[in-house]
Protein backbone atom coordinates (compact mmCIF):
# COMPACT_ATOMS: atom_id res chain seq x y z
CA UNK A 1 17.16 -29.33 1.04
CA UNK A 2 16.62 -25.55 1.21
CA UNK A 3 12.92 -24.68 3.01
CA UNK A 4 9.96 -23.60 1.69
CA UNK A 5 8.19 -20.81 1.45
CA UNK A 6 5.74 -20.71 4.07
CA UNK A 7 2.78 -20.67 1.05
CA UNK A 8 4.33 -23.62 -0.67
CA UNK A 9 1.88 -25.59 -2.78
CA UNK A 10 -0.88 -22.81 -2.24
CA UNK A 11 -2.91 -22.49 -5.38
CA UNK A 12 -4.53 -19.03 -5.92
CA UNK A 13 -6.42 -17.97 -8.50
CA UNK A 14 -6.74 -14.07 -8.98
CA UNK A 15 -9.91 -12.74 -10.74
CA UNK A 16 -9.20 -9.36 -9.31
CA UNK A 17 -8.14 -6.39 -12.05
CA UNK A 18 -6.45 -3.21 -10.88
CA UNK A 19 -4.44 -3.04 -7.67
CA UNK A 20 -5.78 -4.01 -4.64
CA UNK A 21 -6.56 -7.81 -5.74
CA UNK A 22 -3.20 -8.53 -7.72
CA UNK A 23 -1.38 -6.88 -4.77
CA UNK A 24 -2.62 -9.28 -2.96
CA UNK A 25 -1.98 -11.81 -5.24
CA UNK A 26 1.58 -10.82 -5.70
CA UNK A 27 2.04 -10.98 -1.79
CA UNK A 28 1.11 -14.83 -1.83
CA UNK A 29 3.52 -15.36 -5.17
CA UNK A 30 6.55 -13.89 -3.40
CA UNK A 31 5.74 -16.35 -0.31
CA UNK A 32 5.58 -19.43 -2.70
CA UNK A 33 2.26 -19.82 -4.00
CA UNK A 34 0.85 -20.68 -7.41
CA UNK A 35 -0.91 -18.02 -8.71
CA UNK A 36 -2.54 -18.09 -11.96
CA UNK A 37 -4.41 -14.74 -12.93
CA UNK A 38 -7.26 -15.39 -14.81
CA UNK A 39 -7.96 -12.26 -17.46
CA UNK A 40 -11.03 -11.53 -19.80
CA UNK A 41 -9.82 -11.73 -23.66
CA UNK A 42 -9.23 -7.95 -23.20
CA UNK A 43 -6.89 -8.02 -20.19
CA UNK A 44 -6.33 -6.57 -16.83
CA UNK A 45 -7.04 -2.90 -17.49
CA UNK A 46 -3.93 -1.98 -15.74
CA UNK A 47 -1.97 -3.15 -18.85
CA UNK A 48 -2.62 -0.26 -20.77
CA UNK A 49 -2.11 2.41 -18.04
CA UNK A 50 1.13 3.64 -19.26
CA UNK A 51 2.37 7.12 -18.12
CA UNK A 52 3.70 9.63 -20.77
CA UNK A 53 7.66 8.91 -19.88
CA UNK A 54 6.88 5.48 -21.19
CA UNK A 55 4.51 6.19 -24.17
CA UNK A 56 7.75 8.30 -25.25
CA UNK A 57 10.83 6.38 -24.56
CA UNK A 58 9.21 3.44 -26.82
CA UNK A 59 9.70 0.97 -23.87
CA UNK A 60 10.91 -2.23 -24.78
CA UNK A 61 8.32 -4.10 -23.35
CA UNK A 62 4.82 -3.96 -24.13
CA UNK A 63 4.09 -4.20 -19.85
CA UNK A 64 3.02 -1.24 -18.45
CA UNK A 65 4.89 -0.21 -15.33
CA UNK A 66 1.48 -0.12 -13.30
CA UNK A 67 0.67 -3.76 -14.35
CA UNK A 68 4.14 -5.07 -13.63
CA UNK A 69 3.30 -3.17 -9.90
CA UNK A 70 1.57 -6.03 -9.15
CA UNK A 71 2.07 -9.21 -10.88
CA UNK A 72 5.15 -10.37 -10.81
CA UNK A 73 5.58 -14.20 -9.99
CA UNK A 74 2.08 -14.79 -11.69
CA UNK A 75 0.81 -17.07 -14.75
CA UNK A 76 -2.16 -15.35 -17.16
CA UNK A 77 -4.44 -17.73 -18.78
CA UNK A 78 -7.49 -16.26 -20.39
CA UNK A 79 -10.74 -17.32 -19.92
CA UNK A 80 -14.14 -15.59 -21.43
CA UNK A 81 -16.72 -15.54 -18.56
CA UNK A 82 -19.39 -14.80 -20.16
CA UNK A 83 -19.51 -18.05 -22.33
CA UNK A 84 -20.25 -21.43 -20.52
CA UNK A 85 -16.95 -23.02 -21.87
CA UNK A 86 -15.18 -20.26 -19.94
CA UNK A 87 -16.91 -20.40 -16.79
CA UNK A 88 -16.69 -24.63 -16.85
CA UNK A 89 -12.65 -23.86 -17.36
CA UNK A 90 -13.36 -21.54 -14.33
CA UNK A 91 -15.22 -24.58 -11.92
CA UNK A 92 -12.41 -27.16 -12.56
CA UNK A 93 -9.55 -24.98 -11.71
CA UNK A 94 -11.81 -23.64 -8.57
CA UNK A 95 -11.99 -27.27 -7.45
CA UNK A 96 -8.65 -27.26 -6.53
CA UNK A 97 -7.75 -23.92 -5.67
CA UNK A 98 -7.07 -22.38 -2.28
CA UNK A 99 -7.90 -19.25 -2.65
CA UNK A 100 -9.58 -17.07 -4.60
CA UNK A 101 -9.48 -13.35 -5.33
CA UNK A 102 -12.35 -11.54 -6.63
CA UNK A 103 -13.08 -8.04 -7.34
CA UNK A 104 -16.65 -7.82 -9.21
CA UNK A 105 -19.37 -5.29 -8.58
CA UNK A 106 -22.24 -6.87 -6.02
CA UNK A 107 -24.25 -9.14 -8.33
CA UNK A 108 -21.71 -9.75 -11.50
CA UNK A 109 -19.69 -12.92 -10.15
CA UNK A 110 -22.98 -14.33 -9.62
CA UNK A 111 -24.07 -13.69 -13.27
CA UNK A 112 -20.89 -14.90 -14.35
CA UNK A 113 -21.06 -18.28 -11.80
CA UNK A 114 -18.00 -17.52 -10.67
CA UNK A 115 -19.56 -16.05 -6.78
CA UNK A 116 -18.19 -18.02 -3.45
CA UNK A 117 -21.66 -20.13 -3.09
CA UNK A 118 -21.33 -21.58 -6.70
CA UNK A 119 -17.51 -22.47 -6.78
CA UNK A 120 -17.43 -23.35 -3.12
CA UNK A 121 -19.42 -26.46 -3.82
CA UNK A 122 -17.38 -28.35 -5.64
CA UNK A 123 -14.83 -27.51 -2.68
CA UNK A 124 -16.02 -27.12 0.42
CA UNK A 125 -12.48 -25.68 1.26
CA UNK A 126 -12.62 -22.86 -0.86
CA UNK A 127 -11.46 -19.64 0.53
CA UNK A 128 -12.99 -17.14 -1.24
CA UNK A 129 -11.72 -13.31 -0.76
CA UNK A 130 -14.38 -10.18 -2.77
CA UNK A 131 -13.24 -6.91 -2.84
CA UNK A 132 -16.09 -4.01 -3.64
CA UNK A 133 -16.42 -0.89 -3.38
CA UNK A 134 -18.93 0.35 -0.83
CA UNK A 135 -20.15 -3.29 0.38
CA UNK A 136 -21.69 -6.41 -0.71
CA UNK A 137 -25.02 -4.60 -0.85
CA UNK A 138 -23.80 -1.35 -2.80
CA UNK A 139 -23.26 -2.33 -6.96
CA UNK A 140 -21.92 1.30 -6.79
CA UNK A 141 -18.40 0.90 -8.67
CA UNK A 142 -15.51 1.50 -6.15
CA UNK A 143 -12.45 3.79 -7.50
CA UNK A 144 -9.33 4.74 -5.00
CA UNK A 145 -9.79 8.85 -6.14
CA UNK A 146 -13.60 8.90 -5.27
CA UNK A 147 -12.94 6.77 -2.31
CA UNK A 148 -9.95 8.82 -0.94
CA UNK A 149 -12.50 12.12 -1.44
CA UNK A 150 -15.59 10.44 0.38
CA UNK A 151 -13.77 9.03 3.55
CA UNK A 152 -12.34 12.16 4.31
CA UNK A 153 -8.27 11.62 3.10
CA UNK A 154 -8.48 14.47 0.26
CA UNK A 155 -10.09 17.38 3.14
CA UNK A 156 -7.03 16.16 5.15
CA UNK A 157 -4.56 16.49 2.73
CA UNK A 158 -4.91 20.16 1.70
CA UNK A 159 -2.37 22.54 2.73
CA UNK A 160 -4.19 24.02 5.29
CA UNK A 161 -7.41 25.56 6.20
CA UNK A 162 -9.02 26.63 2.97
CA UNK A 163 -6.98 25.15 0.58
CA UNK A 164 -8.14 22.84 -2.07
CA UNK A 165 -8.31 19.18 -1.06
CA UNK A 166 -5.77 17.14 -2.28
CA UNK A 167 -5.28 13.65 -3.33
CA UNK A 168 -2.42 11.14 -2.30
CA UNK A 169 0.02 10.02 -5.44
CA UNK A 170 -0.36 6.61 -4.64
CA UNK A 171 -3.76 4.37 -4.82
CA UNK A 172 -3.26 4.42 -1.37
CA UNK A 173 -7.06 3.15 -0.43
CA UNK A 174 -6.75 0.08 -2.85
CA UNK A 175 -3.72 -0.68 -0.59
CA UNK A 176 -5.27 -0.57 2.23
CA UNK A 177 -7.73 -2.47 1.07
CA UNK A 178 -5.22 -5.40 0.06
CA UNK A 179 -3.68 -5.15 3.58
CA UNK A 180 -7.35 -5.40 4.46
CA UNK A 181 -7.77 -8.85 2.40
CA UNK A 182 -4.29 -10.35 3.32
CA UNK A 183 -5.60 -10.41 7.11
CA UNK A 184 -8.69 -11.39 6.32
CA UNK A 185 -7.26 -14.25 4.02
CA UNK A 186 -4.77 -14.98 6.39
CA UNK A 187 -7.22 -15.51 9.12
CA UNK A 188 -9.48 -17.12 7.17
CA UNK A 189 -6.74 -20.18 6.25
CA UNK A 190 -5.50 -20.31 9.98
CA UNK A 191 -9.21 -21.02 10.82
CA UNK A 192 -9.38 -23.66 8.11
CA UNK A 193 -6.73 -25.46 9.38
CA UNK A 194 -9.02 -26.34 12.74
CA UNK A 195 -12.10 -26.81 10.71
CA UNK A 196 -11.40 -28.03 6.93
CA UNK A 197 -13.74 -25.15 6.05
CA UNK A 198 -13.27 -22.63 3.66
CA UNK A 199 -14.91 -18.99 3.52
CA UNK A 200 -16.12 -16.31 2.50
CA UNK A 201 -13.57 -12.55 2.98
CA UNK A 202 -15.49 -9.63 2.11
CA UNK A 203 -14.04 -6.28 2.25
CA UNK A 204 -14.26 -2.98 0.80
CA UNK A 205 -12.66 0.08 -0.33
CA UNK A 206 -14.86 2.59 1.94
CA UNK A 207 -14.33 0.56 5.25
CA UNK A 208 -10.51 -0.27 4.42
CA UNK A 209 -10.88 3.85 4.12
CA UNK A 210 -12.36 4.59 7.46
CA UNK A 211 -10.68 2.30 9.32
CA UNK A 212 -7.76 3.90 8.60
CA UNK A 213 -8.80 7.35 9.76
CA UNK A 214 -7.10 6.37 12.64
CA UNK A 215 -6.54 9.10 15.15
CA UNK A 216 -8.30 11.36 12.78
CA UNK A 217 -11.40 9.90 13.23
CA UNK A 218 -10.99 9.52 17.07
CA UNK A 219 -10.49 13.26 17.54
CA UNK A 220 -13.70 13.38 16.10
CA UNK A 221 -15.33 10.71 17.68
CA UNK A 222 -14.32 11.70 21.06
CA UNK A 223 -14.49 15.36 20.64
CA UNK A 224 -17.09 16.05 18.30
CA UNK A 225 -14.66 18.71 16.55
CA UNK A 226 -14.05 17.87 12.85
CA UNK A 227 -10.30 18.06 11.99
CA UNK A 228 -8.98 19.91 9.71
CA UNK A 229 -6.22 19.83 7.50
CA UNK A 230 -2.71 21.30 8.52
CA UNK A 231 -0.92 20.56 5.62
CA UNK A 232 2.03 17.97 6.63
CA UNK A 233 1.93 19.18 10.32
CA UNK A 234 0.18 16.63 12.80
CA UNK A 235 -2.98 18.04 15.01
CA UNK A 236 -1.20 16.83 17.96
CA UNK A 237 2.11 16.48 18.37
CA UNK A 238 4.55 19.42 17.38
CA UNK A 239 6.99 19.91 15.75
CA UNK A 240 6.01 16.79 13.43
CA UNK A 241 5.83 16.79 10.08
CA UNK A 242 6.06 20.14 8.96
CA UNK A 243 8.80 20.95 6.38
CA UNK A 244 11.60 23.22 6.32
CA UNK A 245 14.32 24.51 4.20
CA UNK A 246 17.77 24.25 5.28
CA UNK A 247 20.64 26.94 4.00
CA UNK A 248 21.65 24.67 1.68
CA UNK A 249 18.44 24.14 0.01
CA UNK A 250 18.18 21.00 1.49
CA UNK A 251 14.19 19.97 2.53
CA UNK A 252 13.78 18.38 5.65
CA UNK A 253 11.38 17.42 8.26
CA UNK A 254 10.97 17.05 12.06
CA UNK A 255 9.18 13.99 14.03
CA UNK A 256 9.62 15.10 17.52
CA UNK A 257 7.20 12.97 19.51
CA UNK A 258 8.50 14.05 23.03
CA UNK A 259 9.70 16.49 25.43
CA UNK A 260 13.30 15.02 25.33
CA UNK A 261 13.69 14.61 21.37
CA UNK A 262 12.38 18.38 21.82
CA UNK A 263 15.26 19.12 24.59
CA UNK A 264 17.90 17.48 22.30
CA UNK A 265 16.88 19.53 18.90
CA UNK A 266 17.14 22.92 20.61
CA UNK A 267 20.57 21.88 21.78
CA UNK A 268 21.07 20.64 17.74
CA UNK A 269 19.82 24.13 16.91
CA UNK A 270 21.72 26.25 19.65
CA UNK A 271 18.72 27.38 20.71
CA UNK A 272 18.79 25.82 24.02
CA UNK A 273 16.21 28.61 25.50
CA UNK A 274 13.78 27.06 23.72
CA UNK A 275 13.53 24.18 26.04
CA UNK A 276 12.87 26.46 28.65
CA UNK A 277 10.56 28.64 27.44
CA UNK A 278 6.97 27.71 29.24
CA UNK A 279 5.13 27.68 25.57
CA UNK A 280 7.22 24.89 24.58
CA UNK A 281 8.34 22.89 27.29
CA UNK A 282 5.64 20.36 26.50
CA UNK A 283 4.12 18.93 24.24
CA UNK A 284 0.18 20.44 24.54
CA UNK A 285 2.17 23.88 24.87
CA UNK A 286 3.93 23.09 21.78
CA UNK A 287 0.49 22.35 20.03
CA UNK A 288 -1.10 25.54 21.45
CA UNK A 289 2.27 27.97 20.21
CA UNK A 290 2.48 26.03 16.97
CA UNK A 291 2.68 28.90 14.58
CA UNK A 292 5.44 30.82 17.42
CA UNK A 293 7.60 27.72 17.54
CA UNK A 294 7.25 26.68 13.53
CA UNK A 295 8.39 30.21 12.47
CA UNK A 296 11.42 30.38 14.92
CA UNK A 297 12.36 26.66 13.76
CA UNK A 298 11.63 27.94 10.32
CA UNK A 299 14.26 30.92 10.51
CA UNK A 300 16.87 28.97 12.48
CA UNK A 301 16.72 25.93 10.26
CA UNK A 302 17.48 27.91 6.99
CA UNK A 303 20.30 29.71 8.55
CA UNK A 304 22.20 26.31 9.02
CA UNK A 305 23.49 23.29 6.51
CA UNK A 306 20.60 20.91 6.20
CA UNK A 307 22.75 17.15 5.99
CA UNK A 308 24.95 18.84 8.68
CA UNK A 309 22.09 18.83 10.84
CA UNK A 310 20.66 15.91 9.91
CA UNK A 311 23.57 14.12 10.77
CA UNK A 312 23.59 15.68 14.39
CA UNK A 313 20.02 14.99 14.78
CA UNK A 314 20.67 11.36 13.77
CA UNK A 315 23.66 11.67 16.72
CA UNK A 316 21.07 12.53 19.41
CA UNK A 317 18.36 10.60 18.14
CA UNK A 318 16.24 13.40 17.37
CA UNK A 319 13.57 11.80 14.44
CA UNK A 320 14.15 13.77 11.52
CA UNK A 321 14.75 12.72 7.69
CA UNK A 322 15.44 14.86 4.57
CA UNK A 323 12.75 14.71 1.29
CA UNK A 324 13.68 12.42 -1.42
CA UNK A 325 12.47 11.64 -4.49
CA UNK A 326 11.12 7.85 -5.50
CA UNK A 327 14.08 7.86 -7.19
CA UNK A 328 16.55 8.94 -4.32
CA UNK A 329 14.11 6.71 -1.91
CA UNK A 330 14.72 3.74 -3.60
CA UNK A 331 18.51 3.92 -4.47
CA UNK A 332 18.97 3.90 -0.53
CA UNK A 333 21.18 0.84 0.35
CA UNK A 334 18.60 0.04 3.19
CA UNK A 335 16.35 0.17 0.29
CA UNK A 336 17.43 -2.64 -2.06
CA UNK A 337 16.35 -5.55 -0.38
CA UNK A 338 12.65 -4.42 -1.40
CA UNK A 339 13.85 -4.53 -5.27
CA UNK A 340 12.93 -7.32 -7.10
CA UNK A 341 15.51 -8.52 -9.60
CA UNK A 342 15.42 -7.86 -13.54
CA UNK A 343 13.04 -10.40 -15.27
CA UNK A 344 12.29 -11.17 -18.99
CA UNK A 345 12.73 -7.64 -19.87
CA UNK A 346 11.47 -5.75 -16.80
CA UNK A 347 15.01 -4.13 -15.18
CA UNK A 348 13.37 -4.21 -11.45
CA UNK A 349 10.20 -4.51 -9.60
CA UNK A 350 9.00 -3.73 -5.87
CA UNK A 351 8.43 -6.43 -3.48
CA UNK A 352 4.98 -6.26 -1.14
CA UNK A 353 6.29 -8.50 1.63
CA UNK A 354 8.49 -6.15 3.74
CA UNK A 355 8.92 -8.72 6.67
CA UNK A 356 11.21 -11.49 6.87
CA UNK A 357 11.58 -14.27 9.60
CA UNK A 358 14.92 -16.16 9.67
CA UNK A 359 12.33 -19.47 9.46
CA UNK A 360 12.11 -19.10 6.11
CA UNK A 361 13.67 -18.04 2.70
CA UNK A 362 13.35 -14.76 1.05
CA UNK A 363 12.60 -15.08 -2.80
CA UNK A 364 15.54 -14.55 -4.41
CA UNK A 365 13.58 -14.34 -7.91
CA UNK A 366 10.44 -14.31 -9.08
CA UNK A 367 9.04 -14.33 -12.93
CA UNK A 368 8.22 -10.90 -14.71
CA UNK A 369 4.67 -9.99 -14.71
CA UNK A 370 3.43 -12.27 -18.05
CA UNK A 371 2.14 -11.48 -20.95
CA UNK A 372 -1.62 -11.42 -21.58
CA UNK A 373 -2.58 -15.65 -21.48
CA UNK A 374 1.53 -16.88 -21.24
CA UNK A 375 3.45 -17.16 -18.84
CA UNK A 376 7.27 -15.48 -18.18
CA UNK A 377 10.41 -17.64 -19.30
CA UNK A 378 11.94 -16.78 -16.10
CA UNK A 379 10.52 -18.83 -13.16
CA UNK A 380 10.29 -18.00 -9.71
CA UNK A 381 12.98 -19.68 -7.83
């Protein structure tokens, strides 16, 4: 008999819309749960989010590409909240569930019945994870764009002093507010497994945010100086980040996080002087002569073949990687165990687990993300 999943016979039930819930729920679906979304009669909102390249290629299925980001391996069964039939459907499916994943605005679930203290008494080992925006205490709606302005991403992600803030092409707070959930989840089952409680997981977009300031918000913390944006360059480490053009048109960046990867690219570059030049021998003099060193790697970069370096870099370990596309990212070969298989008529999809342990299986298939109230012909397997 082949092993199980390590969330084997773990029911879920996902009232969470968007991204940040269903990622969540599509991380517990690839490790072998049961997940059944439950969607209002009008659907996940996401299922109508199509882009313009599929509005005008007629796509054969009626599944937008930022719905199937997040639901494969799932089961839809509507349910209308608002009615008491609905929310009784609701109760006896919560009486046997796991977990649960919520994503109302402070005040609706409990209009609706469907809050932790009402569904957790019929089972005490309910595991109940909310997602808001600000807080349980803020009804202020929570959206990844206003969220990425107000904790401070978009002011860091301009070009440079001056420039117009900028925000990232990914929902990338609603991600980290899933990562945020999973651990919280996660911890939360590991503690009912010593107790036979259940619990309450509340976390939101804004702390998810700030918490992942990082060393962004420790340079301010520590130094009282505000940082400020540098484009793709990093405020303390150089040369890191910052791009450059190769002869051959080729786009690449630098990670250099030490003196010796510094050592080993002027060697790279034939530019051993460089290394011995006192305002870049180390690191803080490198950060103090940023704009000396960046043009001179500028200029000597785009006099030489870009994958010619690369490939030298690679030889002395020097971090460095050329800019792809999504495209060109994901037709790596190191890339394609992250692909998910074609399904129903979805041609791929995009894992969320990226670890593996040889103590269990990786899913080999999973259904396509269903249809609004049915479930996918192909099962997960």
């Amino acid at each position: 008999m082949p092993e199980p999943l390590p969330f084997h016979n773990l029911r879920i039930l996902e009232l969470a819309s968007v991204l940040a819930g269903p990622q969540v729920g599509q991380f517990f679906a690839e490790l072998g749960a049961e997940v059944l979304k439950i969607e209002s009669p009008a659907g996940d909102i996401t299922r109508t989010w199509k882009t313009r390249a599929e509005t005008e290629t007629a796509s054969i299925t009626s599944v937008s590409a930022y719905f199937a980001t997040s639901n494969w391996g799932k089961k839809s069964m509507v349910l209308d909240l608002t009615t008491t039939a609905g929310q009784a459907v609701l109760h006896q499916l919560a009486a046997t569930a796991d977990i649960i994943l919520a994503s109302y605005k402070p005040g609706d679930a409990e209009k609706l019945r469907a809050d932790y203290a009402t569904l957790a008494k019929g089972n005490p080992r309910l595991i109940y994870g909310h997602l808001t925006g600000y807080g349980p205490d803020n009804a202020r709606a929570g959206y990844d764009a206003v969220l990425q302005a107000e904790a401070g991403f978009m002011h860091l992600n301009a070009a440079g002093p001056g420039q117009p803030p900028q925000k990232m092409p990914v929902a990338m707070v609603d991600l980290l507010a899933a990562h945020q959930l999973k651990e919280g989840l996660l911890t939360a089952l590991f503690k009912r497994e010593r107790t036979g409680r259940g619990a309450l997981v509340q976390v939101s977009l804004l702390a998810s945010a700030l918490s992942a300031l990082a060393n962004q918000a420790a340079t301010y913390l520590v130094t009282g100086h505000d940082p400020q944006p540098l484009g793709s360059g990093h405020p303390s480490i150089v040369p890191y980040g910052t791009l450059y053009r190769a002869a051959d048109g080729r786009q690449l960046v630098l990670a250099v996080g030490s003196d010796g990867q510094f050592r080993h690219l002027c060697v790279a570059l034939g530019r051993m002087e460089w290394a011995n030049d006192p305002r870049f021998q180390v690191n803080a003099s490198r950060v103090a002569h940023r704009a000396e060193l960046e043009a001179l790697l500028a200029e000597r970069i785009a006099a030489v073949d870009g994958d010619e370096l690369l490939i030298e870099l690679e030889r002395r370990a020097v971090p460095a990687g050329a800019v792809r596309s999504v495209g060109e990212a994901l037709a790596q070969p190191a890339a394609q165990p992250m692909l998910l298989p074609a399904a129903g008529n979805i041609r791929a999809g995009l894992r969320t687990v990226a670890f593996r342990s040889p103590e269990w299986p990786v899913v080999t298939r999973l259904s396509a993300p269903p249809g609004l109230g049915s479930t996918s012909e192909n099962e997960s397997g």
